[in-house]
N, C-alpha and C. Protein backbone atom coordinates (compact mmCIF):
# COMPACT_ATOMS: atom_id res chain seq x y z
N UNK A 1 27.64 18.93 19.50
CA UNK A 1 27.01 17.68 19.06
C UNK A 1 26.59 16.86 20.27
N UNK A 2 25.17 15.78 19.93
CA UNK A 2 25.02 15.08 21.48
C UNK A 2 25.67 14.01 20.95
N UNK A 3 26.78 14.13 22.34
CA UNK A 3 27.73 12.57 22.29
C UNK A 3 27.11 11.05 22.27
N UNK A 4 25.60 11.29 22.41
CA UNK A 4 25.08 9.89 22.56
C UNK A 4 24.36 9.76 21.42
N UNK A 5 24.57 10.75 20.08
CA UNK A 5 23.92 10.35 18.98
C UNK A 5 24.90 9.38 18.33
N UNK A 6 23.87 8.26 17.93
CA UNK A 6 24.68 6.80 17.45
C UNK A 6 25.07 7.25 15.95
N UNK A 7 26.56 6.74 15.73
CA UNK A 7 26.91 7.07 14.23
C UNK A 7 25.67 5.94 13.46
N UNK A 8 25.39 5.09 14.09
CA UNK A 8 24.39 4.06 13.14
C UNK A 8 23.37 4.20 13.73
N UNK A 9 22.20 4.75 14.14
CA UNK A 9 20.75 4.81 14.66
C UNK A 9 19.93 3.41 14.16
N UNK A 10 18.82 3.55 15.27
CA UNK A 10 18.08 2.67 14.86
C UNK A 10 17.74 2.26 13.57
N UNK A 11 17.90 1.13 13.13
CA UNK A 11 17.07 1.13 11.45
C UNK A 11 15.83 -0.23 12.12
N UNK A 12 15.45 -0.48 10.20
CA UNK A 12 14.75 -1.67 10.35
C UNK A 12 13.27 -1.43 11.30
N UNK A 13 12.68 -2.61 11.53
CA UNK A 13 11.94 -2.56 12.64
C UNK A 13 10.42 -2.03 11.20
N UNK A 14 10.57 -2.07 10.09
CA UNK A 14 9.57 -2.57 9.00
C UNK A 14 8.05 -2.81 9.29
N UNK A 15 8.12 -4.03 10.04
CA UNK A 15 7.17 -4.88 10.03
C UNK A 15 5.63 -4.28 11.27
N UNK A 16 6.77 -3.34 11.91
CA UNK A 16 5.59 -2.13 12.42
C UNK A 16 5.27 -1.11 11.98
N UNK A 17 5.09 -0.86 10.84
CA UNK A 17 5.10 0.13 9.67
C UNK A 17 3.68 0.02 9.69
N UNK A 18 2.80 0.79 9.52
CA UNK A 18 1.29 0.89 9.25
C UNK A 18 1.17 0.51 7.33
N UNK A 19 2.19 1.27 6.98
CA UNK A 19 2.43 1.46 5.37
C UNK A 19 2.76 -0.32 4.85
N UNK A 20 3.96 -0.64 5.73
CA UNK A 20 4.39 -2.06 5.17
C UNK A 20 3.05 -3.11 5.54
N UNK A 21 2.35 -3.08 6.50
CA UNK A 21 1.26 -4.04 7.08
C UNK A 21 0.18 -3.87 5.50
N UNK A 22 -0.20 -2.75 5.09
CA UNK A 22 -1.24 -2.49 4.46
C UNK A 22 -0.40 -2.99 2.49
N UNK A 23 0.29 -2.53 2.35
CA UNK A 23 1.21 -3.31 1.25
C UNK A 23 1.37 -4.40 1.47
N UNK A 24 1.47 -5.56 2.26
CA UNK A 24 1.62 -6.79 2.17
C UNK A 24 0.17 -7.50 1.99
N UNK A 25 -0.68 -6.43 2.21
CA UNK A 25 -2.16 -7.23 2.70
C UNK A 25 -2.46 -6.99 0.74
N UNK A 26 -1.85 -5.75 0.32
CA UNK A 26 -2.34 -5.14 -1.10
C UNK A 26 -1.98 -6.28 -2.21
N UNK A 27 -0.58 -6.96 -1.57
CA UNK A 27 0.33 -8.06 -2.26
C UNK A 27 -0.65 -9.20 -2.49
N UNK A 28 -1.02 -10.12 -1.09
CA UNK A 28 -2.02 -10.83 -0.75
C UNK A 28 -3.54 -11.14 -2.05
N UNK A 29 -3.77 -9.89 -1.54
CA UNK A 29 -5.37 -9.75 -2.32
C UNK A 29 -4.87 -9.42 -3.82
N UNK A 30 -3.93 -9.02 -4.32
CA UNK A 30 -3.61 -8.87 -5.78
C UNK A 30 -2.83 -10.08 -6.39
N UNK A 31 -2.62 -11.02 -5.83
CA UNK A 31 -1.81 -12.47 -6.34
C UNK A 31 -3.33 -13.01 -5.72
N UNK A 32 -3.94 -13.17 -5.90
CA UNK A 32 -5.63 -13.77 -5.49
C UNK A 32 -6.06 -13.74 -6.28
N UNK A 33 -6.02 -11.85 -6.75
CA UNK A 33 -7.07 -11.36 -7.78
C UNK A 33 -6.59 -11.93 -9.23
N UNK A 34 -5.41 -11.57 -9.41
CA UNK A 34 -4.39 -12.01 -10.75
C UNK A 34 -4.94 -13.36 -11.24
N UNK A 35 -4.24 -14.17 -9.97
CA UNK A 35 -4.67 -15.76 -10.25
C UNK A 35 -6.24 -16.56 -10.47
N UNK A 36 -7.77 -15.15 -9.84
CA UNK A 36 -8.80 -15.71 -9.76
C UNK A 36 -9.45 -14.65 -12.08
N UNK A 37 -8.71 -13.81 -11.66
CA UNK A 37 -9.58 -12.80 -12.91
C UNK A 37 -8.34 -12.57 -13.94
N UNK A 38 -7.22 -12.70 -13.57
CA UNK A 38 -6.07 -12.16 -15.35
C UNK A 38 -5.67 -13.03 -15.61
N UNK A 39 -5.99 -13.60 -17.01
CA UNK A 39 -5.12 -14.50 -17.56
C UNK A 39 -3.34 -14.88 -17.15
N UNK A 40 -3.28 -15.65 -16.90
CA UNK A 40 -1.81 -15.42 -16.17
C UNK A 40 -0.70 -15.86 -16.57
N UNK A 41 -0.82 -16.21 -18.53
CA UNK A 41 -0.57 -15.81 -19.58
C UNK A 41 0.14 -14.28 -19.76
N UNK A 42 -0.64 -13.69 -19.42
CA UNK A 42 -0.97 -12.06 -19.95
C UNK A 42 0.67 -11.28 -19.41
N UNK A 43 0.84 -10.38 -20.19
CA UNK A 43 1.64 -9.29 -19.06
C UNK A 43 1.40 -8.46 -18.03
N UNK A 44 -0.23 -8.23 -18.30
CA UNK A 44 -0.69 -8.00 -17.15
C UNK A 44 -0.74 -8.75 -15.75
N UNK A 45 -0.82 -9.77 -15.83
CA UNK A 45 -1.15 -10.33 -14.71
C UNK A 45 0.46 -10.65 -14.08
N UNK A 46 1.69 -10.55 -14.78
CA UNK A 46 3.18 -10.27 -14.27
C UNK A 46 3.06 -8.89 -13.52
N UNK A 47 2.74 -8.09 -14.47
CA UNK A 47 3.00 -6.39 -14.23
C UNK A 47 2.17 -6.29 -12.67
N UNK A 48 1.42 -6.24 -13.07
CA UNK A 48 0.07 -6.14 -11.27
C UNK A 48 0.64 -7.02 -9.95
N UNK A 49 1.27 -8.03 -10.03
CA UNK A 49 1.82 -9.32 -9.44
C UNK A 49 3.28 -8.19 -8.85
N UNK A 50 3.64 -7.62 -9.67
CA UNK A 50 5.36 -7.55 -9.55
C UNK A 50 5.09 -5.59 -8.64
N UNK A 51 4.24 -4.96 -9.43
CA UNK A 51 3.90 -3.56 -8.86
C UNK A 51 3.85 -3.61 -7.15
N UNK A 52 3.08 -4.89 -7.15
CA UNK A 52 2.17 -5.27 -5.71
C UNK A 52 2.94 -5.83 -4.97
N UNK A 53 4.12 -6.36 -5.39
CA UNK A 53 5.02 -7.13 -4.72
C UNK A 53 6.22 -5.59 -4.35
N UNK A 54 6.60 -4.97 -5.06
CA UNK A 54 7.23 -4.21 -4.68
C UNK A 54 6.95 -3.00 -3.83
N UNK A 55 5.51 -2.96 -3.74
CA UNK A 55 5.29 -2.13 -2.74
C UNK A 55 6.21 -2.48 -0.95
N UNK A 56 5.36 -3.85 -0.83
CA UNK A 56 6.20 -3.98 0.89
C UNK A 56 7.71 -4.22 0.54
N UNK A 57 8.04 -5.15 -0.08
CA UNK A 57 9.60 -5.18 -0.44
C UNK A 57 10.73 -3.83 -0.24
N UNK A 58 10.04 -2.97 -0.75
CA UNK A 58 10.97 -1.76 -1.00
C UNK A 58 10.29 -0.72 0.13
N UNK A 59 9.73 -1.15 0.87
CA UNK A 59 9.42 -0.06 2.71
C UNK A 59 10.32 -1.24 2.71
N UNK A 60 10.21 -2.74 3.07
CA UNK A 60 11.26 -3.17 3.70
C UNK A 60 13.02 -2.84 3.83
N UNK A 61 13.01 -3.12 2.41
CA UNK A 61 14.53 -2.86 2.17
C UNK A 61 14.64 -1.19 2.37
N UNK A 62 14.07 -0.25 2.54
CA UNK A 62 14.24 1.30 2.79
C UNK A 62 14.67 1.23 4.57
N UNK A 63 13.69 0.98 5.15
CA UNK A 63 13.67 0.87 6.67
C UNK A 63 15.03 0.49 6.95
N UNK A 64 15.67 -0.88 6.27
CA UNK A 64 16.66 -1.57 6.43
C UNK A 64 18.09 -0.54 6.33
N UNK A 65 17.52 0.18 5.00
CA UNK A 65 18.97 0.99 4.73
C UNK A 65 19.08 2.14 5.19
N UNK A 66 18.25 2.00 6.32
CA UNK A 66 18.05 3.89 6.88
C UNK A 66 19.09 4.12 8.00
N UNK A 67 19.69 3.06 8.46
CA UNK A 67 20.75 2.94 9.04
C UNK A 67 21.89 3.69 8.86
N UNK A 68 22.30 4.07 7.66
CA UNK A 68 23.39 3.85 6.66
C UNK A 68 22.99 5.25 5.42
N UNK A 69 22.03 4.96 5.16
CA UNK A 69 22.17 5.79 4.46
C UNK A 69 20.16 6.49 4.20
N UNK A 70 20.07 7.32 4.47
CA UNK A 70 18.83 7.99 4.47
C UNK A 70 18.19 8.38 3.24
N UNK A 71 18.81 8.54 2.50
CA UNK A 71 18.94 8.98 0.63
C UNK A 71 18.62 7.66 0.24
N UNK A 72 19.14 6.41 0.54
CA UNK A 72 18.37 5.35 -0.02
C UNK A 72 17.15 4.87 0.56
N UNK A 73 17.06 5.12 1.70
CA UNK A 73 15.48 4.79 2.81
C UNK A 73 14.12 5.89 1.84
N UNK A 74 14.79 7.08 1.48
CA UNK A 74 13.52 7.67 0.99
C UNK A 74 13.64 7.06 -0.49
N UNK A 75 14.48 7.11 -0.77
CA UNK A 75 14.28 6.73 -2.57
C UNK A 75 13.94 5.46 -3.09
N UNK A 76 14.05 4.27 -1.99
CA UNK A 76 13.22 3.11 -2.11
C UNK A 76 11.84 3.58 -1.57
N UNK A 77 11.20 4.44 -0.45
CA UNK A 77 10.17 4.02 -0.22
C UNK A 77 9.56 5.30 -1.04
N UNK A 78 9.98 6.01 -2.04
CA UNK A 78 9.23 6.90 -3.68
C UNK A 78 9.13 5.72 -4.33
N UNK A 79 10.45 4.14 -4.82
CA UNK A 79 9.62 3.70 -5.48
C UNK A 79 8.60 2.47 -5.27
N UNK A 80 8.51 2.45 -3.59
CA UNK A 80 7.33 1.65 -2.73
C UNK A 80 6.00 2.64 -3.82
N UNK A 81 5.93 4.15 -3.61
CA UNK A 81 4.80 4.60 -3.73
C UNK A 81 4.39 4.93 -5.33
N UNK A 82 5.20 4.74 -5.95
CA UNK A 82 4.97 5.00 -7.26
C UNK A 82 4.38 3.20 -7.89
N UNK A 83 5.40 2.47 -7.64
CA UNK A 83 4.61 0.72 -7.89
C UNK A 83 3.05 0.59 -7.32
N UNK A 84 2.72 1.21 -6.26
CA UNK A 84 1.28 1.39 -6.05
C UNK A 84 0.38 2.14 -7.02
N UNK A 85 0.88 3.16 -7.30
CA UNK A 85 0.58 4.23 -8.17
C UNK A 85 0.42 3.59 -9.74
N UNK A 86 1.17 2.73 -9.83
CA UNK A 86 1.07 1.61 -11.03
C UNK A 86 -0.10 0.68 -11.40
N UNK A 87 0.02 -0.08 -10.00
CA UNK A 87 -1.39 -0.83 -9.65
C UNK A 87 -2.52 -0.28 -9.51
N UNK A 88 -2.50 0.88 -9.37
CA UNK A 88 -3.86 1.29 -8.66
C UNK A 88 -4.48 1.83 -10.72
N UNK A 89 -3.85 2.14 -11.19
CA UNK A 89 -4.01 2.45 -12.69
C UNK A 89 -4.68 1.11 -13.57
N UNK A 90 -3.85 -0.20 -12.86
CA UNK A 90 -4.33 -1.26 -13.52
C UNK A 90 -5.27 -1.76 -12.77
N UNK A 91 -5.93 -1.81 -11.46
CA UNK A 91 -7.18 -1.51 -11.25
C UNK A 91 -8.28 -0.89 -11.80
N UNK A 92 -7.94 0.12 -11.96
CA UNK A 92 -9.05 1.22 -12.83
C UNK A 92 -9.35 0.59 -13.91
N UNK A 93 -8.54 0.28 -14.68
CA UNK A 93 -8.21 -0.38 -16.39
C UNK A 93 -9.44 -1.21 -16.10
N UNK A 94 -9.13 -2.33 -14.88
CA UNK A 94 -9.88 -3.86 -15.15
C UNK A 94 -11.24 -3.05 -15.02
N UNK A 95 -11.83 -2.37 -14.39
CA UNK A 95 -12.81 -1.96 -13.97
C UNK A 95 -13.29 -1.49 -15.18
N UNK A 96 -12.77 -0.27 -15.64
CA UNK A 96 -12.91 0.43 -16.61
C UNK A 96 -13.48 -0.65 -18.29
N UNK A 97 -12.59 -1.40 -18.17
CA UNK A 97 -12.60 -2.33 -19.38
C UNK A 97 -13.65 -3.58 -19.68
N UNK A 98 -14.60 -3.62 -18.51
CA UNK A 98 -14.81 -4.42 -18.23
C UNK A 98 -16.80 -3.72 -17.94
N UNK A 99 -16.81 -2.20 -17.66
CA UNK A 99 -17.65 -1.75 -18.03
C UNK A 99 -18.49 -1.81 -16.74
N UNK A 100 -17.75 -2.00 -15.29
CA UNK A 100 -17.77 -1.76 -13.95
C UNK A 100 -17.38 -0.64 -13.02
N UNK A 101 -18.54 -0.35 -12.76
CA UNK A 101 -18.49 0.95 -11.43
C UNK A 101 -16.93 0.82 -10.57
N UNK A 102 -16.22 2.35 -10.58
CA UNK A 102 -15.40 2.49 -9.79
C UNK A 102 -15.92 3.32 -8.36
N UNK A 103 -15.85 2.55 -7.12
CA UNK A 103 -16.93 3.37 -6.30
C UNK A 103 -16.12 4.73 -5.36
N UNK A 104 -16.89 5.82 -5.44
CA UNK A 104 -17.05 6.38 -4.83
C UNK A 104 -15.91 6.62 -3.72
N UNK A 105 -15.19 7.17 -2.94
CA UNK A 105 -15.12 7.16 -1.86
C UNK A 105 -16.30 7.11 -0.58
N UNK A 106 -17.66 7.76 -1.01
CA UNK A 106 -18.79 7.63 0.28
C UNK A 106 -19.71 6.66 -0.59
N UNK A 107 -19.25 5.43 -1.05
CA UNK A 107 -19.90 4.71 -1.35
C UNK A 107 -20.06 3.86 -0.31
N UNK A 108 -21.61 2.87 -0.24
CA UNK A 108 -21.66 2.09 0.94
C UNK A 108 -21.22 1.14 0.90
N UNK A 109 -20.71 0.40 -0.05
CA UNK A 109 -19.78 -0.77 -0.12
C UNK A 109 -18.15 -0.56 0.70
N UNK A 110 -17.71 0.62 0.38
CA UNK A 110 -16.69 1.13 0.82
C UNK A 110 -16.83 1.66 2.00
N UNK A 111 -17.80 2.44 2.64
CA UNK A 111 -17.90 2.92 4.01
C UNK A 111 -17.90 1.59 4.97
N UNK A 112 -18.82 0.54 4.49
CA UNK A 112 -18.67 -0.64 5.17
C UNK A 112 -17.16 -1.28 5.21
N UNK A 113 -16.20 -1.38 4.18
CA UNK A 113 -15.26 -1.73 3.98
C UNK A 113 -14.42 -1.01 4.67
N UNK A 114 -14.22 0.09 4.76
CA UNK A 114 -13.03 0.58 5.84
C UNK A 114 -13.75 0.51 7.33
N UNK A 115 -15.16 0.33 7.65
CA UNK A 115 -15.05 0.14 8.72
C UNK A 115 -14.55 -1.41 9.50
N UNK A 116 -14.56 -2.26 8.58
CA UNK A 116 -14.04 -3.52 8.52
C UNK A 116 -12.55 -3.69 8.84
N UNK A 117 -11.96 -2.60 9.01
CA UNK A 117 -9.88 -2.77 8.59
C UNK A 117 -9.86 -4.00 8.42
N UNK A 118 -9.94 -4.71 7.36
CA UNK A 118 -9.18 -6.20 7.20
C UNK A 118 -7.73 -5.53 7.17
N UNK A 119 -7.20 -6.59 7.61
CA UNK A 119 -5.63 -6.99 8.21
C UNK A 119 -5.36 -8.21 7.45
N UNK A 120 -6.34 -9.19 7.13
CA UNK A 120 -5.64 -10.53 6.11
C UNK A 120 -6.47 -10.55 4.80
N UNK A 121 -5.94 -11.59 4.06
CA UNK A 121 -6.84 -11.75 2.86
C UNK A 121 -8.28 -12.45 3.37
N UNK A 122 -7.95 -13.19 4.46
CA UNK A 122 -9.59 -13.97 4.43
C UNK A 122 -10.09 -12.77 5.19
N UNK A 123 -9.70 -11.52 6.13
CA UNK A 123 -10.84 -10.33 6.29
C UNK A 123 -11.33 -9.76 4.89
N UNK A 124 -10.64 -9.63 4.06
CA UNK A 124 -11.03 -8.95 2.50
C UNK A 124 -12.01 -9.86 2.26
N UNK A 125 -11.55 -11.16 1.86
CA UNK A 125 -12.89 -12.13 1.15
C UNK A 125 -14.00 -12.44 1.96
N UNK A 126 -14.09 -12.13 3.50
CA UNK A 126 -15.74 -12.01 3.79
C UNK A 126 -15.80 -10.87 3.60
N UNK A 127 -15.45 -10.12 3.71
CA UNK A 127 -15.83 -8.82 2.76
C UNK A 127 -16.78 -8.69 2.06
N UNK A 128 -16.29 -9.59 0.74
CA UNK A 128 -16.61 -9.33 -0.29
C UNK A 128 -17.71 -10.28 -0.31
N UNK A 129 -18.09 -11.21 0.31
CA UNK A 129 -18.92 -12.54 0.71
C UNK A 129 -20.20 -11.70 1.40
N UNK A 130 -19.84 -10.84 2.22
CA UNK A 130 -20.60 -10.06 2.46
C UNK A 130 -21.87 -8.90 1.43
N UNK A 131 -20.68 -8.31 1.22
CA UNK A 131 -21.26 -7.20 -0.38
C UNK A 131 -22.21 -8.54 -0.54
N UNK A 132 -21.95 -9.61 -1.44
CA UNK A 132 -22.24 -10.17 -2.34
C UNK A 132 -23.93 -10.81 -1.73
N UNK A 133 -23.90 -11.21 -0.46
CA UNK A 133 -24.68 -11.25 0.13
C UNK A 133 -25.92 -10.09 -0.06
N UNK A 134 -25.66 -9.16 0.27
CA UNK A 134 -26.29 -7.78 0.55
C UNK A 134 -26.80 -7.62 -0.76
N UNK A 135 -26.13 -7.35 -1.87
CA UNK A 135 -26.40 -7.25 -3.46
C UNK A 135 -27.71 -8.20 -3.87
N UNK A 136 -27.46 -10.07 -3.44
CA UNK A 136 -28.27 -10.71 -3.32
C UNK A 136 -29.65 -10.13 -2.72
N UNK A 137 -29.86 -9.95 -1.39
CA UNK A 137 -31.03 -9.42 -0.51
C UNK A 137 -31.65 -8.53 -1.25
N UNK A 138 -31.11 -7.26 -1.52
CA UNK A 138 -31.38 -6.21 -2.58
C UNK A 138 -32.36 -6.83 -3.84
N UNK A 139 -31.85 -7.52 -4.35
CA UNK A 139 -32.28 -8.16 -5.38
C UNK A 139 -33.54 -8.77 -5.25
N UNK A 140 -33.40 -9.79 -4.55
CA UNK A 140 -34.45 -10.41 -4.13
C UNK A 140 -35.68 -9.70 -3.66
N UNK A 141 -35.53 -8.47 -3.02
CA UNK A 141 -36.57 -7.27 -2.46
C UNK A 141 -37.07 -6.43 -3.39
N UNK A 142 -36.21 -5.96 -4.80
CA UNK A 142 -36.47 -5.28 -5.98
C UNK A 142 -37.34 -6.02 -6.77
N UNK A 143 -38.10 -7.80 -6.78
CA UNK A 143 -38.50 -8.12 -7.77
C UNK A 143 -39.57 -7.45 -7.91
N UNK A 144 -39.91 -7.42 -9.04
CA UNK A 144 -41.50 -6.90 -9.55
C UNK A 144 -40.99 -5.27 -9.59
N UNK A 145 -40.01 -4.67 -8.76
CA UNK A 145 -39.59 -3.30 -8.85
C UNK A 145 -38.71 -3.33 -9.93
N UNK A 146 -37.60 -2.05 -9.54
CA UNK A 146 -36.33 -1.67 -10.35
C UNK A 146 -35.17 -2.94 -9.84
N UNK A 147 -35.04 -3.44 -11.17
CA UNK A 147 -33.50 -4.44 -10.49
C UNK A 147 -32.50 -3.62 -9.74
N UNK A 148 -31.74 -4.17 -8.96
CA UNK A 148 -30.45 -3.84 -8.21
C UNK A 148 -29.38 -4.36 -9.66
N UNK A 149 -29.05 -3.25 -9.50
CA UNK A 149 -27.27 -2.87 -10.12
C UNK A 149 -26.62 -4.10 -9.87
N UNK A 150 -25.94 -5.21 -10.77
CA UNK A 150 -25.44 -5.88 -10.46
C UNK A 150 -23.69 -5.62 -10.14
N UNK A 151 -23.28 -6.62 -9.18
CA UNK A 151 -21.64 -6.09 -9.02
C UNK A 151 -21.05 -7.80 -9.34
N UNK A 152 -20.70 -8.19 -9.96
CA UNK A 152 -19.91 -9.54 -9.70
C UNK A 152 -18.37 -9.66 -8.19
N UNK A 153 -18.37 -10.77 -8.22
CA UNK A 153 -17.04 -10.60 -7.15
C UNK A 153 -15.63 -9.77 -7.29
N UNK A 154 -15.05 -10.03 -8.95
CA UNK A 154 -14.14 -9.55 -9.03
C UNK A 154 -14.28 -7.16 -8.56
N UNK A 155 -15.58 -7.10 -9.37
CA UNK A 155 -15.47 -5.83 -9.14
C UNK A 155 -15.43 -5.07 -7.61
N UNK A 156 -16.07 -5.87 -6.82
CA UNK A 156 -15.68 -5.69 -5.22
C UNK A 156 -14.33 -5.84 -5.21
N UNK A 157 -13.80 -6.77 -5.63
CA UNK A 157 -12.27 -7.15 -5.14
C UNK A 157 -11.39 -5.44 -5.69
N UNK A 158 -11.96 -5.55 -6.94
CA UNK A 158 -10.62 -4.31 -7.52
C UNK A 158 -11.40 -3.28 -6.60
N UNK A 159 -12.31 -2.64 -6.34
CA UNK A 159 -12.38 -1.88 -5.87
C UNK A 159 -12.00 -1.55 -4.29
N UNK A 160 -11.98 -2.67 -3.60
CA UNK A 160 -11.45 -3.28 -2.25
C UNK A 160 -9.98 -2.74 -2.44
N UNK A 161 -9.55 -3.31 -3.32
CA UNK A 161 -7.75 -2.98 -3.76
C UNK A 161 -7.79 -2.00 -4.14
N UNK A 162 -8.19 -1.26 -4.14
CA UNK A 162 -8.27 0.70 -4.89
C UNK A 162 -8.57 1.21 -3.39
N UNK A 163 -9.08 1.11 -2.84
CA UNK A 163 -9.68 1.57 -1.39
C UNK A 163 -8.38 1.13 -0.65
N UNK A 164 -7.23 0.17 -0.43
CA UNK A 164 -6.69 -0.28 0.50
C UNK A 164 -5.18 0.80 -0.33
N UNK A 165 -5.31 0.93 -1.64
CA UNK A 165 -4.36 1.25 -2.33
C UNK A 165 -4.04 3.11 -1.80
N UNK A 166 -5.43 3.31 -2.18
CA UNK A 166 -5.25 4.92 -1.84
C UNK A 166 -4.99 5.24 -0.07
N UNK A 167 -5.62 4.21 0.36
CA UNK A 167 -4.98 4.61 1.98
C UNK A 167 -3.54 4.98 2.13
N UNK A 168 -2.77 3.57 1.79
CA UNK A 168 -1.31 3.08 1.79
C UNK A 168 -0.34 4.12 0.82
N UNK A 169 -1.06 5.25 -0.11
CA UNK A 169 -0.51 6.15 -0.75
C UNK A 169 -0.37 7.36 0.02
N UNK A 170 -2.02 7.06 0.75
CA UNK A 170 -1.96 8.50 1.76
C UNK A 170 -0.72 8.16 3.00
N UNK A 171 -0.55 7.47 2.99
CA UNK A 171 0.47 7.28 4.01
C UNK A 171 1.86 7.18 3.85
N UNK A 172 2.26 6.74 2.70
CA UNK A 172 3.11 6.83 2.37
C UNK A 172 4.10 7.98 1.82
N UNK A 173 2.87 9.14 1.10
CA UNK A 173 3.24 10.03 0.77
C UNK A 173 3.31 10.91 2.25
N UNK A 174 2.78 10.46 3.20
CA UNK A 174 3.30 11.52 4.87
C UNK A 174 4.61 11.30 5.25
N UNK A 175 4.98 9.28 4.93
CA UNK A 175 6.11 9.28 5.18
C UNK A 175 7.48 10.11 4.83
N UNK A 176 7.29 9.72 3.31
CA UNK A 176 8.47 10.18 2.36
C UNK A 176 8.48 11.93 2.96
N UNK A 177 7.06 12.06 3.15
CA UNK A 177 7.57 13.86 3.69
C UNK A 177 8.36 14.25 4.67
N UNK A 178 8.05 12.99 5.95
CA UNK A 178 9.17 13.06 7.16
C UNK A 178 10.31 12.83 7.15
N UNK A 179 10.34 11.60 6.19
CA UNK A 179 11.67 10.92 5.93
C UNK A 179 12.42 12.19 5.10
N UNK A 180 12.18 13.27 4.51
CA UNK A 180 12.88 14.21 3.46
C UNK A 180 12.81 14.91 4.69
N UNK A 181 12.23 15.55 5.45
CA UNK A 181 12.51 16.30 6.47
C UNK A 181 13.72 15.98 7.26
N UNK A 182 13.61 14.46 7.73
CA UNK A 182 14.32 14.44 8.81
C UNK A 182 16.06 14.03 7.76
N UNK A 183 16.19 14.18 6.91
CA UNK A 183 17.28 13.97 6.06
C UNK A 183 17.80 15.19 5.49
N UNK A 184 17.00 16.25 5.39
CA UNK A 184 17.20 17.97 5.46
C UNK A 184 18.10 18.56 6.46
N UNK A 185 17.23 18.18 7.74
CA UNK A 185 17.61 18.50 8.92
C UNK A 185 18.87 17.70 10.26
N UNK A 186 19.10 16.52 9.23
CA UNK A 186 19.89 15.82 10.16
C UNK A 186 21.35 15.37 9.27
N UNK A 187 21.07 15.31 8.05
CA UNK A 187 21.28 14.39 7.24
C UNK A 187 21.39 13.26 7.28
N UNK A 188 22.67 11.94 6.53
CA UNK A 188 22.80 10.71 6.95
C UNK A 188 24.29 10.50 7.55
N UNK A 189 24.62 9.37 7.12
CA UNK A 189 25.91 8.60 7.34
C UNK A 189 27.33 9.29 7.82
N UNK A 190 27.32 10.53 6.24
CA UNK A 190 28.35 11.00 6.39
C UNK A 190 28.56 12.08 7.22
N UNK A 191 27.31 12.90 7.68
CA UNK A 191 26.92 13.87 8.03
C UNK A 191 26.95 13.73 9.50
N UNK A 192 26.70 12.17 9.51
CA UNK A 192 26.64 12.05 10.92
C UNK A 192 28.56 11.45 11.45
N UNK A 193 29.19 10.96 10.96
CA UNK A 193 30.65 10.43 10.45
C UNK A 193 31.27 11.74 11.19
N UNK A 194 30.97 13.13 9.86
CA UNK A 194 31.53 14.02 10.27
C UNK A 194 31.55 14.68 11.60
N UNK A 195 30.17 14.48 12.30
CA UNK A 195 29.93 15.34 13.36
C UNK A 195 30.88 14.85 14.88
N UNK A 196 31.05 13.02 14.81
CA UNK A 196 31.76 12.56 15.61
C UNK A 196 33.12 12.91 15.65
N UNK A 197 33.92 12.62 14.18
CA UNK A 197 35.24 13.10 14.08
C UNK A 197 35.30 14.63 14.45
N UNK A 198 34.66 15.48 14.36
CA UNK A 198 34.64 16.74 15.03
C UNK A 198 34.76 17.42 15.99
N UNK A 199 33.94 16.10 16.96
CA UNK A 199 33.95 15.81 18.24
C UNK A 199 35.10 15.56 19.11
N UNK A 200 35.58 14.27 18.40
CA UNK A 200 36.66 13.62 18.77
C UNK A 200 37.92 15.01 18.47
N UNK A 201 38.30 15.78 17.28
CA UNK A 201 38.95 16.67 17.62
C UNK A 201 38.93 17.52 18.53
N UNK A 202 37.92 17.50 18.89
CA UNK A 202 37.61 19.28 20.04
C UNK A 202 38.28 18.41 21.50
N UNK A 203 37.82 17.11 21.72
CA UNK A 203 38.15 16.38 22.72
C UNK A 203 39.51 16.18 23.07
N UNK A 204 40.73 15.89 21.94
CA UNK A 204 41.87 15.66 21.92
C UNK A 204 42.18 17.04 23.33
């Protein structure tokens, strides 16, 4: 065994998470969206609010308990990725229900949008200030032609949040793969408990 492996290893340290940065931003723009487009009345607009909230919450509290125990670090951050997996459904819905384009991945609204990485909510809403702009111009250049496709704000927004959603899944689902790896191969707490007392016998 290496004598300098810590029975408690690094934990924590969250908030440099690529996964937790992009879930808090998902939180952000979905308590925006809730409060600007779902009745907030509704159960929906709880359910979407609470999905979105538990995404960073539970990388947080995982990171935290990885200290200690590794079995709870991955099994909070499965249900970081499944509460996304929630939201991203009730995205579709609003879209869907509402009788609005879900775009594309090589759509140009979206190619522009990830080249943008917003990092806050006010990068998302010129964003979308933007689109909305552009849609305008379009318009204005089509008269006497074919109208431009209209998009209202909210449908940029859900689709903005579907685009930031599927990133933060792709990433998340790499995590949980390392995090099961390195819990295969190392295990946790006890595993690590045992290897010292083991130690400490051979040493006597």
């Amino acid at each position: 065994m290496n004598e300098k492996e810590p029975l408690i290893p690094k934990h924590g340290g969250y908030r440099n998470l690529k996964t937790f940065k992009i879930a808090q931003l998902i939180y952000d723009v979905t308590m925006r969206f809730c409060n600007l487009y779902i009745d907030k009345r509704s159960r929906t607009h709880d359910q979407m609010v609470q999905a979105a909230r538990s995404g960073p919450q539970n990388i947080a509290e995982g990171s935290q308990a990885s200290g200690t125990s590794k079995k709870t670090e991955l099994k909070l951050t499965s249900v970081a990725r499944a509460s996304l997996e929630e939201l991203k459904l009730d995205y579709q819905d609003f879209l869907r229900h509402r009788s609005l384009e879900e775009f594309p991945p090589n759509h140009a609204s979206l190619v522009r949008f990830k080249k943008k990485r917003c990092e806050t909510l006010q990068d998302f809403q010129q964003w979308i200030r933007e689109e909305r702009n552009l849609l305008r111009e379009k318009s204005s250049v089509a008269l006497g032609g074919s109208p431009c496709k209209s998009m209202p704000s909210s449908g940029f927004a859900a689709n903005g949040a579907l685009s930031l959603i599927n990133v933060c899944c792709r990433l998340l689902d790499n995590q949980i793969a390392s995090q099961a790896d390195s819990f295969e191969k190392e295990g946790g707490f006890s595993e690590r408990l045992y290897r010292r007392r083991q130690q400490r016998r051979q040493d006597v």
